[in-house]
C-alpha atoms as a PDB file:
ATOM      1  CA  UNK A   1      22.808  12.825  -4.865  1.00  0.00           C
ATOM      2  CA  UNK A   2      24.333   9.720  -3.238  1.00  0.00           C
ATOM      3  CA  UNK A   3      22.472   6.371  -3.935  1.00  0.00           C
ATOM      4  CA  UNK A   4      21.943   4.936  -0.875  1.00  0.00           C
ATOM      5  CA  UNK A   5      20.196   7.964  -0.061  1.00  0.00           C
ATOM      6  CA  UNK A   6      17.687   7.929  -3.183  1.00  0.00           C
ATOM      7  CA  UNK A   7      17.603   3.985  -1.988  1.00  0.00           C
ATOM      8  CA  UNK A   8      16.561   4.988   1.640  1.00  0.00           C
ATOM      9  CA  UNK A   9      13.634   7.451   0.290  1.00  0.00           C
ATOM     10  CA  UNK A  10      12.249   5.167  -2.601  1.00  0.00           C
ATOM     11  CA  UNK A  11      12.235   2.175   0.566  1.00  0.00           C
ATOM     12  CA  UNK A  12      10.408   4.747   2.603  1.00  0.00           C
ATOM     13  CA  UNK A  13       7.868   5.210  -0.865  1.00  0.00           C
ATOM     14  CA  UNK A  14       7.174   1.669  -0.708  1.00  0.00           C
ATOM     15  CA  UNK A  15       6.289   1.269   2.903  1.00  0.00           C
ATOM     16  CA  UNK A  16       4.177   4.458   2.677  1.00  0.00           C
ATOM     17  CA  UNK A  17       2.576   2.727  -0.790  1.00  0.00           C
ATOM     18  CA  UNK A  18       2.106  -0.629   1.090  1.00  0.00           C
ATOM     19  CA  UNK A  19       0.266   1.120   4.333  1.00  0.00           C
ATOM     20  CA  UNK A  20      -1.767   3.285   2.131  1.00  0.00           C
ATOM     21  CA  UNK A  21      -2.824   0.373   0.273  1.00  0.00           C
ATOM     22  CA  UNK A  22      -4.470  -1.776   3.349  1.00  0.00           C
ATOM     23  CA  UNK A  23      -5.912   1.442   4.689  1.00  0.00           C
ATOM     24  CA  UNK A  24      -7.732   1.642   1.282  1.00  0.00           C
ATOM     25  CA  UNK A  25      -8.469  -1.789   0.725  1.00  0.00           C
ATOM     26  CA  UNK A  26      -9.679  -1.895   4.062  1.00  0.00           C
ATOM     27  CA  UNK A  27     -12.556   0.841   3.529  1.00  0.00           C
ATOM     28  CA  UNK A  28     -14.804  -1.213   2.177  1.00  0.00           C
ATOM     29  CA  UNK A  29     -15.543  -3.109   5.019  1.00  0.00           C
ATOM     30  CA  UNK A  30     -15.689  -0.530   7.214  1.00  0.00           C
ATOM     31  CA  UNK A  31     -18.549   0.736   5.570  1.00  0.00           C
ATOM     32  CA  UNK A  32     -20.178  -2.678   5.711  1.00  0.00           C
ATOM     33  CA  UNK A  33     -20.114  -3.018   9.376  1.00  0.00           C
ATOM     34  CA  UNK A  34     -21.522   0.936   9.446  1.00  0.00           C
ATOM     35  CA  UNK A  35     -24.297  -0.308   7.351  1.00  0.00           C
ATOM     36  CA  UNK A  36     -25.086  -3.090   9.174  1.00  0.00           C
ATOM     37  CA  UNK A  37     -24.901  -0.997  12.520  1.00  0.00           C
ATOM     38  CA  UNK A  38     -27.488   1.451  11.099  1.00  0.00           C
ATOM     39  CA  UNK A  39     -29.619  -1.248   9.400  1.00  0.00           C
ATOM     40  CA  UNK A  40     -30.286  -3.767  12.521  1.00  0.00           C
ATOM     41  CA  UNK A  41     -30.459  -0.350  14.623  1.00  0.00           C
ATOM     42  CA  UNK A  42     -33.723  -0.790  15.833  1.00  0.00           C
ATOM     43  CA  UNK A  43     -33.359  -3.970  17.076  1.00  0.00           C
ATOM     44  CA  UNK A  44     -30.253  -3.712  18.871  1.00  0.00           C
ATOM     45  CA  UNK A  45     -32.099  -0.636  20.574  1.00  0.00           C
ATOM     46  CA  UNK A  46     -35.046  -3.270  21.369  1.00  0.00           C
ATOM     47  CA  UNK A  47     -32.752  -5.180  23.015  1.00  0.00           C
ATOM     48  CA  UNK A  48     -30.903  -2.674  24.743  1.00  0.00           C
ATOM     49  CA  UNK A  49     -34.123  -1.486  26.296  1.00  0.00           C
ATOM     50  CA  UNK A  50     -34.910  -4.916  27.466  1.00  0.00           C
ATOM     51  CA  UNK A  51     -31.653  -4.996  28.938  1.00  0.00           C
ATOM     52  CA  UNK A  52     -31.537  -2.297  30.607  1.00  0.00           C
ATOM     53  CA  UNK A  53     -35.384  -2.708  31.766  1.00  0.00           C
ATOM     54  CA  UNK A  54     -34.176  -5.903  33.886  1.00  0.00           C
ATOM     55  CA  UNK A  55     -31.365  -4.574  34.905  1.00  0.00           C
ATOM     56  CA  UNK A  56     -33.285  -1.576  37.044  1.00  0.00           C
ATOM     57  CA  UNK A  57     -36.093  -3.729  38.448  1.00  0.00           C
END
């Protein structure tokens, strides 16, 4: 196997490692701003109503 060919394919590893990582590092607060969606819910739909209620009269 030539080396700058097992170079080229570990460099390739790394980037793939370094992408993966801030995708799953990045999960986390994903799932925060799902949860916080979900938990103010009713409110933004309160306010959405009202909204929407001005908007048609």
């Amino acid at each position: 196997m030539d080396l700058s060919l097992l170079k080229d394919n570990l460099a390739d590893y790394a980037t793939f490692g370094k992408n993966v990582g801030t995708a799953l590092q990045s999960i986390p607060t994903l799932l925060n701003s799902i949860l916080d969606f979900f938990t103010n819910f009713s409110d933004n739909a309160d306010t959405t109503g009202d909204a929407f209620k001005s908007l048609s009269s």
